[in-house]
Protein backbone atom coordinates (compact mmCIF):
# COMPACT_ATOMS: atom_id res chain seq x y z
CA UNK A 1 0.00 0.00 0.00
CA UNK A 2 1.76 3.43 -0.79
CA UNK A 3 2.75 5.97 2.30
CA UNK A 4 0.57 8.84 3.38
CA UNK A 5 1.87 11.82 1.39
CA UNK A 6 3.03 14.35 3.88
CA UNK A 7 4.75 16.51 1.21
CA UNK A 8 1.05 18.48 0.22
CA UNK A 9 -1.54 20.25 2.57
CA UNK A 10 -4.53 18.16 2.02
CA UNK A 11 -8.30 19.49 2.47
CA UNK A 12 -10.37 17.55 5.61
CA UNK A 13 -12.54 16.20 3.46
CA UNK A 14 -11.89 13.50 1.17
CA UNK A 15 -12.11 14.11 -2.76
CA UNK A 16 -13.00 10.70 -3.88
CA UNK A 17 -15.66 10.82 -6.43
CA UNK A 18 -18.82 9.10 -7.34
CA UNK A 19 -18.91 6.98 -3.46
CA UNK A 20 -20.22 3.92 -3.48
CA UNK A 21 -23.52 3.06 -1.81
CA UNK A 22 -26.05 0.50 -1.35
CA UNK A 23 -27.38 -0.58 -4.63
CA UNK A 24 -29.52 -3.63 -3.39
CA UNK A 25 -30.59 -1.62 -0.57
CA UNK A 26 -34.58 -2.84 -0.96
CA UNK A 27 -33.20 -6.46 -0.07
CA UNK A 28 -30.77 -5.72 2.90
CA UNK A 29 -31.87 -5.71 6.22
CA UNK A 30 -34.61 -8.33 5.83
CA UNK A 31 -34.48 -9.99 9.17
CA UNK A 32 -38.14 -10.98 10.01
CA UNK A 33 -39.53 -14.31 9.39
CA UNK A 34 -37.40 -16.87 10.83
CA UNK A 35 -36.27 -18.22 14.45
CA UNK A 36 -32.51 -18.77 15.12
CA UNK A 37 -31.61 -21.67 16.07
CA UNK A 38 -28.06 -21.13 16.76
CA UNK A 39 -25.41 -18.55 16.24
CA UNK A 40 -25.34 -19.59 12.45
CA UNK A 41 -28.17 -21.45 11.77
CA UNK A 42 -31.88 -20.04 10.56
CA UNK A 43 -35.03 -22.03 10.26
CA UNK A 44 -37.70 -20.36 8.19
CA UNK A 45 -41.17 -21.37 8.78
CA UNK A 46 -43.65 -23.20 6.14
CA UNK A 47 -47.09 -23.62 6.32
CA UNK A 48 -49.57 -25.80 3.66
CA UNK A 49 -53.10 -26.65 3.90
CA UNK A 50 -55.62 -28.86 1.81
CA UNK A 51 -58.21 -27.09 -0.35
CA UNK A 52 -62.02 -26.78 0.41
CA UNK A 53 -64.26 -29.86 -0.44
CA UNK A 54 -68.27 -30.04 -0.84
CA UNK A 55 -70.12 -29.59 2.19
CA UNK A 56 -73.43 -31.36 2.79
CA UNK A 57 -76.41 -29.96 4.90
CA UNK A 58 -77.30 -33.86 6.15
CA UNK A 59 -74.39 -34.92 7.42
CA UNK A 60 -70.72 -34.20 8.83
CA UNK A 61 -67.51 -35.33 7.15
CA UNK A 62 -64.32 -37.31 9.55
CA UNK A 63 -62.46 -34.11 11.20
CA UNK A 64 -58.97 -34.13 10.64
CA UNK A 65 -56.24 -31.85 10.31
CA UNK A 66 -55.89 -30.30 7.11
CA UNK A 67 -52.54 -28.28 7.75
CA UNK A 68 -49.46 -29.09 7.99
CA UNK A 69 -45.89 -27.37 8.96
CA UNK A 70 -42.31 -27.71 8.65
CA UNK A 71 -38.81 -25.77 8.75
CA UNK A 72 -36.56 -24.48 5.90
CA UNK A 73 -33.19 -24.65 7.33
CA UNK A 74 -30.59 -22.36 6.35
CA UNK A 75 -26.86 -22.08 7.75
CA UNK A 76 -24.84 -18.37 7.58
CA UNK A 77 -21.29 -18.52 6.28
CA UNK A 78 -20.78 -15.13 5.41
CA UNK A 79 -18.32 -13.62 8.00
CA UNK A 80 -16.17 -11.11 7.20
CA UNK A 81 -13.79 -8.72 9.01
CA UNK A 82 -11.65 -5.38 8.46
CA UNK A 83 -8.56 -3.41 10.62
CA UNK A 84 -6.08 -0.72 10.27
CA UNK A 85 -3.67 1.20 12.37
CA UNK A 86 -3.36 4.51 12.42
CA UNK A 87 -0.52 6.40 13.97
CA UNK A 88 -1.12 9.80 15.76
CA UNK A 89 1.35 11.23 13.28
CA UNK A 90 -0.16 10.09 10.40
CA UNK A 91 -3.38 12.09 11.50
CA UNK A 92 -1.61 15.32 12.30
CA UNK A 93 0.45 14.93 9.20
CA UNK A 94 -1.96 15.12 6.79
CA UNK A 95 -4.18 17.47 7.84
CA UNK A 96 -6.76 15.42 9.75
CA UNK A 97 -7.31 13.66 5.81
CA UNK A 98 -6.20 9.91 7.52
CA UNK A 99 -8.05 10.26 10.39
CA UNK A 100 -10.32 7.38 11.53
CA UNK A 101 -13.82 8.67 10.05
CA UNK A 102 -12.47 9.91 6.74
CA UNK A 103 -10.69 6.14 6.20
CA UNK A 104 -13.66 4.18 7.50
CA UNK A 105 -15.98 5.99 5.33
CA UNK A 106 -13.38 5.55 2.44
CA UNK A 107 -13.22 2.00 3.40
CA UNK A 108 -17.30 1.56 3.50
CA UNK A 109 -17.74 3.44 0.20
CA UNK A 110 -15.03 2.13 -1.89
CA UNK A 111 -15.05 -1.93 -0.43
CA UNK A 112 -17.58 -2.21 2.34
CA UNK A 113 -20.51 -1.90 0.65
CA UNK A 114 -20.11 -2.46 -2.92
CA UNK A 115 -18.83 -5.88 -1.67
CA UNK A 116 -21.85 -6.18 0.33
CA UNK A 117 -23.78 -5.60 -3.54
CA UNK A 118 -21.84 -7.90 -4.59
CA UNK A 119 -22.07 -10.91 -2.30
CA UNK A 120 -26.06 -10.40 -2.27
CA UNK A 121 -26.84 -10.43 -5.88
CA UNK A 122 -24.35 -13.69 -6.62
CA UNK A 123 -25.29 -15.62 -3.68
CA UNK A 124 -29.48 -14.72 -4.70
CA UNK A 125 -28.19 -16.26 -7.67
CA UNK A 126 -26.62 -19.17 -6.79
CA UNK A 127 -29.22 -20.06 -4.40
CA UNK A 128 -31.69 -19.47 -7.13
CA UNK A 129 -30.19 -21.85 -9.58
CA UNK A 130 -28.83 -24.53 -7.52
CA UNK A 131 -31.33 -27.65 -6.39
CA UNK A 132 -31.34 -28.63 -2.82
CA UNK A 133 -32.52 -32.14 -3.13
CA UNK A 134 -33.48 -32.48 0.76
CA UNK A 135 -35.45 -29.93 0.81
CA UNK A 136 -37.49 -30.88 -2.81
CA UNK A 137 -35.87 -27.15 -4.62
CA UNK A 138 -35.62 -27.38 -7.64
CA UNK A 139 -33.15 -24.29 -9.21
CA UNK A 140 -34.48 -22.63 -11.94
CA UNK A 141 -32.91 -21.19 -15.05
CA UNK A 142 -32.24 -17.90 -16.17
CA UNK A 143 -33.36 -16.24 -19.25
CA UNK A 144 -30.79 -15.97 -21.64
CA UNK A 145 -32.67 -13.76 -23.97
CA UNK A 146 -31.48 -11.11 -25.94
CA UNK A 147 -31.48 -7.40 -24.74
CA UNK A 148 -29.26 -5.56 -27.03
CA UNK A 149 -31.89 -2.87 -27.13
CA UNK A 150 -34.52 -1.32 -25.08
CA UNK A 151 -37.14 -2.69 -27.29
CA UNK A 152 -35.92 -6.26 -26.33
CA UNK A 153 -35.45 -5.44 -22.88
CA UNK A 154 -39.36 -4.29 -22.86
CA UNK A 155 -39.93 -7.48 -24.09
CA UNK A 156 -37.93 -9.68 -21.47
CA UNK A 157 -39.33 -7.60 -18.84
CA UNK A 158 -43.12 -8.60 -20.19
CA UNK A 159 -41.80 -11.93 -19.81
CA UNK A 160 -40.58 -11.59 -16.49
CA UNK A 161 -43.72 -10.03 -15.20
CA UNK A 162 -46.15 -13.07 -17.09
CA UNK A 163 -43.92 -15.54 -15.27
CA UNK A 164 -44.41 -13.75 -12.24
CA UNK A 165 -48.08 -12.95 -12.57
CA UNK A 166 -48.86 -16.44 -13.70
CA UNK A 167 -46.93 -17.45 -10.28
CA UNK A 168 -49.42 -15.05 -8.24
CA UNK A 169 -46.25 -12.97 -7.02
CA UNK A 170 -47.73 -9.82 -5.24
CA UNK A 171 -46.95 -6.65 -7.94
CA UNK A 172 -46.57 -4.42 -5.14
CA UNK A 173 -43.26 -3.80 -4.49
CA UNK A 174 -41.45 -5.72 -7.35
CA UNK A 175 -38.23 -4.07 -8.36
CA UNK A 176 -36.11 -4.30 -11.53
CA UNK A 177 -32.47 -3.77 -10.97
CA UNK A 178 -30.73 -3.17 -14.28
CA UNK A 179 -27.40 -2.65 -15.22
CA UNK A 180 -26.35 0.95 -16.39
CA UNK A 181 -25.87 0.05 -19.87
CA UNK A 182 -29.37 -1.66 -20.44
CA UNK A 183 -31.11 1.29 -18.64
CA UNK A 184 -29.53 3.68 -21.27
CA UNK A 185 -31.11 1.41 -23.96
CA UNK A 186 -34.41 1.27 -22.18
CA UNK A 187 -34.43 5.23 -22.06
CA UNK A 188 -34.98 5.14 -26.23
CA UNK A 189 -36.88 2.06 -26.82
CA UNK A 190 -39.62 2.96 -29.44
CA UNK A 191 -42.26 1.14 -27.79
CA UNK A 192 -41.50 3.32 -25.19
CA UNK A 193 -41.36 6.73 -26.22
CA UNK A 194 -44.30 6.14 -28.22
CA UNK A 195 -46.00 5.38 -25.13
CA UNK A 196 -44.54 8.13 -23.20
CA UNK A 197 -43.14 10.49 -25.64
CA UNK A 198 -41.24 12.69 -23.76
CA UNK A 199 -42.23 14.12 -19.90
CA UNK A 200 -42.20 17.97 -19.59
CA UNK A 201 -41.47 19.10 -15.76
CA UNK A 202 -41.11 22.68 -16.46
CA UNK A 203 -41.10 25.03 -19.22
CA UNK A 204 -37.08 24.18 -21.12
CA UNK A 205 -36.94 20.98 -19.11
CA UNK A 206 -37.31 17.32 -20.31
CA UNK A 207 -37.16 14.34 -18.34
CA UNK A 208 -36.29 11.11 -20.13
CA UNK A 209 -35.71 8.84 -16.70
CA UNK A 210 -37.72 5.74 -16.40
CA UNK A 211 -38.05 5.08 -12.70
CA UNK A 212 -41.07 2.83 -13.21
CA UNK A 213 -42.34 0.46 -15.59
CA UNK A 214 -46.38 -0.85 -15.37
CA UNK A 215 -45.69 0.41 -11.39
CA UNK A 216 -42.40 -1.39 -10.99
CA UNK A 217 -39.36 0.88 -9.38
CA UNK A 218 -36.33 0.18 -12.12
CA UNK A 219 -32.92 0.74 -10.41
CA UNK A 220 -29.87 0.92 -12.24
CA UNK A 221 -26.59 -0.91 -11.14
CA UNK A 222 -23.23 -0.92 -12.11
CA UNK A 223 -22.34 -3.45 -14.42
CA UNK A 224 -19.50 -4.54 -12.23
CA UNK A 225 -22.14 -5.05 -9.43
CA UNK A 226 -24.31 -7.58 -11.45
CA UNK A 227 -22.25 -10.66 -11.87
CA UNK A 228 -23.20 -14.39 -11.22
CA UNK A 229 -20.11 -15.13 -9.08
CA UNK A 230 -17.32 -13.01 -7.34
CA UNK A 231 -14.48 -13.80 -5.65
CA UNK A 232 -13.80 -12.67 -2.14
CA UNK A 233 -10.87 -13.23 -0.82
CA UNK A 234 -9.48 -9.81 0.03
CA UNK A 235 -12.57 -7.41 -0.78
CA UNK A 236 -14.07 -8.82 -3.88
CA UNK A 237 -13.64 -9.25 -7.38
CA UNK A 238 -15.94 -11.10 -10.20
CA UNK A 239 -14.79 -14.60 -10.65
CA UNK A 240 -13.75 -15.77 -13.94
CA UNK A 241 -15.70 -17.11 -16.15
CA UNK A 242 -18.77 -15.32 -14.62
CA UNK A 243 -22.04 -13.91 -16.51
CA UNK A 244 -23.99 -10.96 -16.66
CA UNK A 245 -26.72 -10.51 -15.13
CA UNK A 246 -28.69 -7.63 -17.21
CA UNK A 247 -32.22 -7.74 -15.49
CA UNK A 248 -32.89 -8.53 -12.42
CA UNK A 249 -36.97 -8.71 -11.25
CA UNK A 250 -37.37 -9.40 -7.77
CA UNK A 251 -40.05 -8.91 -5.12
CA UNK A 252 -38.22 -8.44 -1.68
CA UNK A 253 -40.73 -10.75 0.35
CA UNK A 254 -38.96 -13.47 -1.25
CA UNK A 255 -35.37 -12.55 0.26
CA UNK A 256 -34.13 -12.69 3.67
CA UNK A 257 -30.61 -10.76 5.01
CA UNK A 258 -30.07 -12.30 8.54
CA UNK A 259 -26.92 -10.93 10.75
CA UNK A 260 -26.16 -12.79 13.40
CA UNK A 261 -23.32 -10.73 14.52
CA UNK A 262 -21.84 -7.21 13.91
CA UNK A 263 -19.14 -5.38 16.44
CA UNK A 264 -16.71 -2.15 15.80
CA UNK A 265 -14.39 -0.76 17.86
CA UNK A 266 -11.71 1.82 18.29
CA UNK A 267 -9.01 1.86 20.61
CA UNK A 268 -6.84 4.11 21.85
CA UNK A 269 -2.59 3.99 21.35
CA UNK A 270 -1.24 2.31 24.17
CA UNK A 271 2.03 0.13 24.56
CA UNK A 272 0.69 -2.56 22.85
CA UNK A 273 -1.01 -1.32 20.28
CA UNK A 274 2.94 0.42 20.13
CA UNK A 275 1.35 3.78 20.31
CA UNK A 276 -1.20 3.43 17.32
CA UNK A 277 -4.87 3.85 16.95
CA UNK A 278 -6.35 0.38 16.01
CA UNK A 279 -9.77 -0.30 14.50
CA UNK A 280 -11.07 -3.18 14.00
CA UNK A 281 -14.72 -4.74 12.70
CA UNK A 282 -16.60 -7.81 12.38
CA UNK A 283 -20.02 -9.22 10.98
CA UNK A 284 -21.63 -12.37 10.57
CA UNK A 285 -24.45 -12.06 7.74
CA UNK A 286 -25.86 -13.86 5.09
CA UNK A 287 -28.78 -13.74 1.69
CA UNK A 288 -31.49 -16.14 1.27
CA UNK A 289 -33.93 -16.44 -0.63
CA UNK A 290 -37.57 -18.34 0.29
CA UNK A 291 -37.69 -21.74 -1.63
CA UNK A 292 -41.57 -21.27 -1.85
CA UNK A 293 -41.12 -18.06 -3.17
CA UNK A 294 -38.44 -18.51 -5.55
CA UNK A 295 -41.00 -17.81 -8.69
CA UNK A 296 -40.32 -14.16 -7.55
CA UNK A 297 -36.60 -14.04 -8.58
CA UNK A 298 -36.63 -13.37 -12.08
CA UNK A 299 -33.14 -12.90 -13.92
CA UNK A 300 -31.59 -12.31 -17.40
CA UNK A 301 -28.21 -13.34 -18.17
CA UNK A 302 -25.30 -13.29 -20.55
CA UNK A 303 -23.03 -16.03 -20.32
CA UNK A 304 -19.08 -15.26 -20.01
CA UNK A 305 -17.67 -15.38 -23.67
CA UNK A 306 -15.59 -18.62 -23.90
CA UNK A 307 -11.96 -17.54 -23.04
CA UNK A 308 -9.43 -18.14 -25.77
């Protein structure tokens, strides 16, 4: 990592530009629905019942119970961690620039959470598309239709919806996360701006943004943040070999974000810290999605191009 340059007068405030923040925000912090079981481990209630039957005014049927319940087990393994030192000089030395809450909010703009993004999207996926044969999942595919312009997108999203209509997935509150690129194309699809034409605000001001689509919130995402599988070893990178994920239609009921554990600290120089601040953090958190609700994870993908 390079040395604090001492040799220029720096400004308090950080100048890095365009900070990260949560993209997948709508899913995060889902924590209700579920009973711990242990420090790691989740069970997720599930509840089925038989349909109605004829009734007769002469007689009564056998009564019996007609419900039934069980558990959907799932086990956290996301737990992750962060430090520095700082020394006292280093503070005074660059004009307050290094100090703890600048590099901790440098830290959570630039790794924390766009790692966060990252980890939420790929393990949705994953969990998505993989079959868990104990628990009778079976993973589903993603579309690998084409979107190469907003008048295909409009179509793969009318896809998505059907599929999710057709799977009686509640309309409120669906969101469609797309990836910068395909939102630029969606802004001139024909179909579109026929529809819409253009939207005046005020007099010499036109507003081309599509923020929702037949009531659904559309949320763009950078590219870089919509991959099938990263690799985090220190922060996080996309694996190799991983797709793109162009559309992504999800209703948040269907996802849960447990945290079983979180701590942050800051402590003071002392003799064995050899006279430097130390910081250090911790959290134990994890993405699921609901098996019986999996019909309202919708995603469009392009596979990695084969590498030479």
């Amino acid at each position: 990592m390079a040395t604090l340059n001492y040799a220029e007068s720096y400004q308090q405030a950080l100048a890095n530009a365009f900070p990260y923040k949560l993209f997948f925000g709508e899913l995060m912090n889902k924590t209700q629905g579920y009973r711990w079981v242990d420090a790691k481990t989740i069970q997720i209630p599930r509840l089925s019942t038989t349909g109605r039957v004829n009734s007769s005014r002469d007689n009564i049927g056998t009564a019996s119970r007609n419900f039934d319940n069980s558990w959907e087990t799932k086990t956290l393994t996301n737990q992750r961690k962060w430090s520095t030192l700082v020394h006292p000089m280093d503070i005074d030395q660059t004009n307050l620039v290094a100090s703890i809450a600048n590099i901790t909010k440098t830290f959570n703009e630039f790794q924390k959470f766009p790692e966060m993004d990252a980890y939420l999207i790929s393990k949705l996926y994953a969990a998505w598309t993989t079959d868990i044969a104990d628990e009778g999942y079976v993973g589903r595919v993603a579309s690998s239709e084409d979107v190469s312009d907003g008048d295909k997108i409009l179509a793969e999203f009318d896809a998505m919806m059907l599929r999710m209509d057709n799977a009686r997935v509640p309309l409120q509150g669906r969101v469609l996360y797309v990836t910068n690129e395909k939102k630029a194309l969606l802004k001139n699809a024909a179909k579109l701006t026929r529809t819409w034409d253009v939207q005046v605000q005020t007099i010499g001001q036109i507003n081309r943004n599509v923020e929702y689509l037949d009531g659904v919130q559309v949320k763009a995402v950078p590219s870089e943040l919509m991959k099938t599988a990263y690799v985090f070893t220190t922060g996080w990178a996309p694996a190799v070999g991983a797709g793109q994920i162009n559309m992504f239609l999800v209703n948040p009921v269907a996802v849960i974000t447990p945290i079983s554990y979180t701590f942050a600290q800051l402590e003071s120089p002392s003799a064995l810290s050899e006279g430097k601040w130390v910081y250090f953090e911790e959290s134990f958190e994890d993405a699921f999605i609901l098996n019986n609700q999996a019909d309202a994870l919708q995603f469009n993908v392009t596979a990695a191009a084969p590498s030479a």
